[in-house]
C-alpha atoms as a PDB file:
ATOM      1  CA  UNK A   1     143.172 258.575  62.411  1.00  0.00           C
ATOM      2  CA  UNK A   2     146.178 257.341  61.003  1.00  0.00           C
ATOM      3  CA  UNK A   3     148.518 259.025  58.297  1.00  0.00           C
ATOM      4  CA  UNK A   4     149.272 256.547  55.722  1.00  0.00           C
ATOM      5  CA  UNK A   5     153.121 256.075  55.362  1.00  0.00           C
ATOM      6  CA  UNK A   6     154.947 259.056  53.548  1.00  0.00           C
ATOM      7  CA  UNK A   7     152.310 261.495  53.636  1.00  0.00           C
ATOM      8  CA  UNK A   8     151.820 264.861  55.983  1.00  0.00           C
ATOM      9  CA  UNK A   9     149.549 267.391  56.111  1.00  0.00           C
ATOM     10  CA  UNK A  10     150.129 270.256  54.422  1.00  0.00           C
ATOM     11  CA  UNK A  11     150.594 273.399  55.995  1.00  0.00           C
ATOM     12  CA  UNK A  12     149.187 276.041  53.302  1.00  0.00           C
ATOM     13  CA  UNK A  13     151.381 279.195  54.902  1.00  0.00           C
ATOM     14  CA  UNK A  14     154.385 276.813  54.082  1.00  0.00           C
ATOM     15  CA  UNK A  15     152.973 275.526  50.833  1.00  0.00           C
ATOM     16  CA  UNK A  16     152.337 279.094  49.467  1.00  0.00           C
ATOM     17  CA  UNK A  17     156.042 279.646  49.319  1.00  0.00           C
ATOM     18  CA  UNK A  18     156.707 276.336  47.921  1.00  0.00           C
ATOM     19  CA  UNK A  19     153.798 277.148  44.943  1.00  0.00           C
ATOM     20  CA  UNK A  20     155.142 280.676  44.196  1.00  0.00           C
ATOM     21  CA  UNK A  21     158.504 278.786  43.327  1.00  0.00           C
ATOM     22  CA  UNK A  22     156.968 276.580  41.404  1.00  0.00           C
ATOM     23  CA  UNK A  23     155.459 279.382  39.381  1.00  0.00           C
ATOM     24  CA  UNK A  24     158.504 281.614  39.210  1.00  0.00           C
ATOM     25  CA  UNK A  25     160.124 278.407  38.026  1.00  0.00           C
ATOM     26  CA  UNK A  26     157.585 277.999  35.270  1.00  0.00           C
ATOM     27  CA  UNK A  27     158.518 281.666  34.300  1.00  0.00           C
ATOM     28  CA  UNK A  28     162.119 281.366  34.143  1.00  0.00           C
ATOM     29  CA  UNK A  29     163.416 281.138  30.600  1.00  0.00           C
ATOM     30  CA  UNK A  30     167.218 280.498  31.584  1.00  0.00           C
ATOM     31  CA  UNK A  31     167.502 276.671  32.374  1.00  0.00           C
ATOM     32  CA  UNK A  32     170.171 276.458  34.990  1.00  0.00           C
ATOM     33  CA  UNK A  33     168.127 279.696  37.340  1.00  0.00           C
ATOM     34  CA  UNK A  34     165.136 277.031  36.308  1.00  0.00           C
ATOM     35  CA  UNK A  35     166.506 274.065  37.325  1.00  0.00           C
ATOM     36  CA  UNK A  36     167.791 276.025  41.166  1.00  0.00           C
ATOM     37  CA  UNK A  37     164.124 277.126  41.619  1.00  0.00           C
ATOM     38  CA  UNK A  38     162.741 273.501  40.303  1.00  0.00           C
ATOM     39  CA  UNK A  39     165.161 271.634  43.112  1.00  0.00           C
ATOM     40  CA  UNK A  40     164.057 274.292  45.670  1.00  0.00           C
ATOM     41  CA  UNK A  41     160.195 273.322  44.952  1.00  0.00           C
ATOM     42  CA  UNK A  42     160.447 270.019  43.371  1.00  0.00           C
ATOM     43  CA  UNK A  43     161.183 266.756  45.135  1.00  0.00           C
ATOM     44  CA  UNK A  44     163.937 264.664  42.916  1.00  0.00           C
ATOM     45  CA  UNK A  45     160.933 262.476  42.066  1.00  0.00           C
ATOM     46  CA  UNK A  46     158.832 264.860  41.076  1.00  0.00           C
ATOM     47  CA  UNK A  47     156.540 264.541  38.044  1.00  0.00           C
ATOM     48  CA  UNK A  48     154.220 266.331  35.813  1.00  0.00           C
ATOM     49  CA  UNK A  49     151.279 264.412  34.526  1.00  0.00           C
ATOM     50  CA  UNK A  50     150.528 265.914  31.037  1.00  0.00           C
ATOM     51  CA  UNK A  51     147.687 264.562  29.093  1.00  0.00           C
ATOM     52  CA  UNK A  52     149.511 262.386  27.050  1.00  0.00           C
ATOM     53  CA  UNK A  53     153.020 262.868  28.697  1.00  0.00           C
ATOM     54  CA  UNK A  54     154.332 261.882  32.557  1.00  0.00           C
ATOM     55  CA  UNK A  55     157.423 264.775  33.049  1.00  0.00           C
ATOM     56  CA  UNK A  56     159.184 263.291  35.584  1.00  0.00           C
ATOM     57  CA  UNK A  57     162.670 264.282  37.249  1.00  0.00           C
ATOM     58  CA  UNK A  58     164.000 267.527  36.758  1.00  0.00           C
ATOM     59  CA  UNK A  59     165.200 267.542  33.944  1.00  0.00           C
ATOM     60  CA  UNK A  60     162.208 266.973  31.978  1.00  0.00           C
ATOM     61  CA  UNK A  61     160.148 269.022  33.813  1.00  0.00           C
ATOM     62  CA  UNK A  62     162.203 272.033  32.908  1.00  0.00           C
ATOM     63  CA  UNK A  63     162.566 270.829  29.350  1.00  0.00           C
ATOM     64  CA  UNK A  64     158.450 270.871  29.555  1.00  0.00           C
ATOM     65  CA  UNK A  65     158.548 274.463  30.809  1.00  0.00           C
ATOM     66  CA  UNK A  66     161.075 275.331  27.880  1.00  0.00           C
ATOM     67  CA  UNK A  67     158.288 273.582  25.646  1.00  0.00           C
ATOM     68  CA  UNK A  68     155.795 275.255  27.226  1.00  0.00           C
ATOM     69  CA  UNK A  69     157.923 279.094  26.781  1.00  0.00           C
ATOM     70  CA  UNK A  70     158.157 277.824  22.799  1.00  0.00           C
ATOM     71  CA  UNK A  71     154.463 276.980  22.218  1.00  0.00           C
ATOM     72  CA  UNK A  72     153.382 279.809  24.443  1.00  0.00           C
ATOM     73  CA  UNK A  73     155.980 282.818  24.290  1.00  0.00           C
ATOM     74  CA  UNK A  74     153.944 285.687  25.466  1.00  0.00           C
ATOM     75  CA  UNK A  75     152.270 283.656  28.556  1.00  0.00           C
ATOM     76  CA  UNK A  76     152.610 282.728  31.962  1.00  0.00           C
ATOM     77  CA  UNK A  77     151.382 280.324  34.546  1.00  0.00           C
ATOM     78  CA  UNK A  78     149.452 281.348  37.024  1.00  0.00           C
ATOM     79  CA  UNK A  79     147.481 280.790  40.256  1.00  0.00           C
ATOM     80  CA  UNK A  80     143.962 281.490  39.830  1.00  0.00           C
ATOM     81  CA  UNK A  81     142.190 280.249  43.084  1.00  0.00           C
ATOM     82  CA  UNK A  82     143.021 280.142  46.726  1.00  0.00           C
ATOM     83  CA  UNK A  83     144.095 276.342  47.514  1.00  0.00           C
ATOM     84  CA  UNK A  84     141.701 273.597  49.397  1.00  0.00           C
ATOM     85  CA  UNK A  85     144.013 271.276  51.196  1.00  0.00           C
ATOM     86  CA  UNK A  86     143.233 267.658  52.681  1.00  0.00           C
ATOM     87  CA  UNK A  87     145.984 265.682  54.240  1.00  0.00           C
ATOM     88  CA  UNK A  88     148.914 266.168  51.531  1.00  0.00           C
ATOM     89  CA  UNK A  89     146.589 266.976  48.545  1.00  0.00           C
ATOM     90  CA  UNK A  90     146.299 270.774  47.695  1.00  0.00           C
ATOM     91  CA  UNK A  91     143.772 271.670  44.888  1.00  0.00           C
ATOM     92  CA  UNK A  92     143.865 274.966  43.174  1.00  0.00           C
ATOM     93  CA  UNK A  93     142.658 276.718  39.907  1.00  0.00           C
ATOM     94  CA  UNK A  94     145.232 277.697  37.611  1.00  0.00           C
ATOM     95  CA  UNK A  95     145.554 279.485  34.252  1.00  0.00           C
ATOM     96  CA  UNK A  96     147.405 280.533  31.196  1.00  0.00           C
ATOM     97  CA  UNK A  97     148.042 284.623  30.627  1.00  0.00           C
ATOM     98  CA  UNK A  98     148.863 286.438  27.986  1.00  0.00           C
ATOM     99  CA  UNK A  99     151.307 289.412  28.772  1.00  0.00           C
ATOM    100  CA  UNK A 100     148.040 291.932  28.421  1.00  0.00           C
ATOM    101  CA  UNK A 101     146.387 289.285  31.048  1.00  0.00           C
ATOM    102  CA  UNK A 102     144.049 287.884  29.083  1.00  0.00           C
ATOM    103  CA  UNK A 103     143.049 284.294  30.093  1.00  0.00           C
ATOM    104  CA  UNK A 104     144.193 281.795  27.685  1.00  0.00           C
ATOM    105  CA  UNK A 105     143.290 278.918  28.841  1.00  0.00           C
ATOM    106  CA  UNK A 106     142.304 277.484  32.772  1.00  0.00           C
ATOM    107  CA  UNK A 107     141.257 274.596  34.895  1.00  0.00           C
ATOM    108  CA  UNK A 108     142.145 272.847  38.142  1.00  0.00           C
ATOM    109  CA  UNK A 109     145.381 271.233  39.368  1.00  0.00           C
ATOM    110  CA  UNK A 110     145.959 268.304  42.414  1.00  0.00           C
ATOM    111  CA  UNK A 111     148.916 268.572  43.680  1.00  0.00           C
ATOM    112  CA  UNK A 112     150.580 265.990  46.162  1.00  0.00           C
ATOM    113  CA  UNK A 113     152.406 267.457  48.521  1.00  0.00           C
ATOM    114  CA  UNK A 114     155.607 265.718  49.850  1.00  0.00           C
ATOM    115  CA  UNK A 115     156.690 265.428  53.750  1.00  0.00           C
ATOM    116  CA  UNK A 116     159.716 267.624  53.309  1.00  0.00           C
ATOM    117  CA  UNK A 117     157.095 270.695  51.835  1.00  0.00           C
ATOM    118  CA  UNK A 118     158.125 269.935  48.502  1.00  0.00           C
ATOM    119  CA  UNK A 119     155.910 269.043  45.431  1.00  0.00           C
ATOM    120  CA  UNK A 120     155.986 265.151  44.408  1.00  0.00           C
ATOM    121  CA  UNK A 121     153.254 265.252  41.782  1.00  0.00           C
ATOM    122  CA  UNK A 122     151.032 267.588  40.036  1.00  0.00           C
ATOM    123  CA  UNK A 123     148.320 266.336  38.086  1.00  0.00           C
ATOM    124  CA  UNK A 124     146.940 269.856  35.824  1.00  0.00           C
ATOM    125  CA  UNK A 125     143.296 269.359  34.927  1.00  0.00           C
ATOM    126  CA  UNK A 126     142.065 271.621  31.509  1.00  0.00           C
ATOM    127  CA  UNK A 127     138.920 272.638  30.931  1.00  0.00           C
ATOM    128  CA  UNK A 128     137.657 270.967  28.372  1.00  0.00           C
ATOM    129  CA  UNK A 129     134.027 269.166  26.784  1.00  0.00           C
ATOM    130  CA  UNK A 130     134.001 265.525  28.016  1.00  0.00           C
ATOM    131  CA  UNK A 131     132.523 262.449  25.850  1.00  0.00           C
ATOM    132  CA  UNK A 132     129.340 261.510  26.488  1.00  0.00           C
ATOM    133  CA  UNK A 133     128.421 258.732  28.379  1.00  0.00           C
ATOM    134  CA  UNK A 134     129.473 255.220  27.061  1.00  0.00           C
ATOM    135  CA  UNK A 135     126.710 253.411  25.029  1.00  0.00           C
ATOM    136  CA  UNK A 136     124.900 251.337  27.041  1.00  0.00           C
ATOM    137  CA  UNK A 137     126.155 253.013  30.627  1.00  0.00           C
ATOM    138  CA  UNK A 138     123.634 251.662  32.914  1.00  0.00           C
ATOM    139  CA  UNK A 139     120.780 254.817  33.507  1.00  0.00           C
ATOM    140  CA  UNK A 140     120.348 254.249  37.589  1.00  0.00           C
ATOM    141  CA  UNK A 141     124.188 254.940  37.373  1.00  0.00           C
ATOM    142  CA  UNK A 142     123.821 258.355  35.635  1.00  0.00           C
ATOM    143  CA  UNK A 143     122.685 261.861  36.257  1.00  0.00           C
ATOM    144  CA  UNK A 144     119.491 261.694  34.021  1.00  0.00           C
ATOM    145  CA  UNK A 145     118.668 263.614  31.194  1.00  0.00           C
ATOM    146  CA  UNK A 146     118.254 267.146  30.989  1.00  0.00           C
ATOM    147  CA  UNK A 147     114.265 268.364  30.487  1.00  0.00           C
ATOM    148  CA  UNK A 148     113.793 269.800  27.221  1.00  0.00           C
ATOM    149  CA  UNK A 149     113.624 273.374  26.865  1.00  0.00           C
ATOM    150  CA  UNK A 150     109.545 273.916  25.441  1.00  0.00           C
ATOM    151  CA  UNK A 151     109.304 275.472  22.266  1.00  0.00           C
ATOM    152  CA  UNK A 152     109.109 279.294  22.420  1.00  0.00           C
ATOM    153  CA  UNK A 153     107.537 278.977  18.525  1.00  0.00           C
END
């Protein structure tokens, strides 16, 4: 099979060096040691896609870790999971700690790997309630309905 242009596949022993630099640069608080580990781990392209918010470039991707250090001062980034990797995509759980390592907040990040080793594009993924299906979404299209629990009464 055929690679499609610009991709490789990702080799995790590699990657896992790559990842922890990514992490110690989500940790750093002073922004020129932050942007030296973000260029080590980072391609110049990189991006962050937030929610709401692409971070791309280095320079807003460390001003997003500065946010990030402001909103959530007693807290780190973290790997949670060992990584599944397919081609150039690595998926992974991740979380937020407090300093007593409580969980703050986790989920799931995809990560596109470039073919120098280097992160292009991480895409974080929250855990979080999602909306119902839309009215009218066609039923032979969707996981049907939960069985009611009987009444215990």
């Amino acid at each position: 099979m055929q690679q499609p242009p610009n991709t490789a596949t990702t080799n995790i022993s590699g990657f896992l060096e790559v990842l922890a630099t990514f992490y110690e640069a989500f940790a750093e608080h002073d922004a020129g040691r932050r942007g030296e580990l973000l260029a080590r781990c980072l391609t110049p392209d990189a991006a962050i896609w937030g929610h709401s918010r692409v971070f791309a470039g280095y320079a807003a991707i460390s001003e997003k870790i500065a946010e990030f250090h402001s909103n959530w001062s007693d807290c780190r980034l973290v790997l949670a999971s060992g990584l599944f990797a397919f081609d150039n995509i690595v998926r992974s759980r991740v979380a937020i700690v407090r300093s007593d390592g409580s969980v703050l907040a986790s989920g799931e990040s995809v990560t596109e790997v470039a073919q120098d080793g280097r992160i292009r594009r991480v895409v974080p993924l929250w855990e979080m309630t999602l909306p119902p299906l839309p009215d009218g979404w066609p039923g032979h299209l969707a996981v049907p309905p939960s069985p009611k629990a009987p009444n215990a009464a």
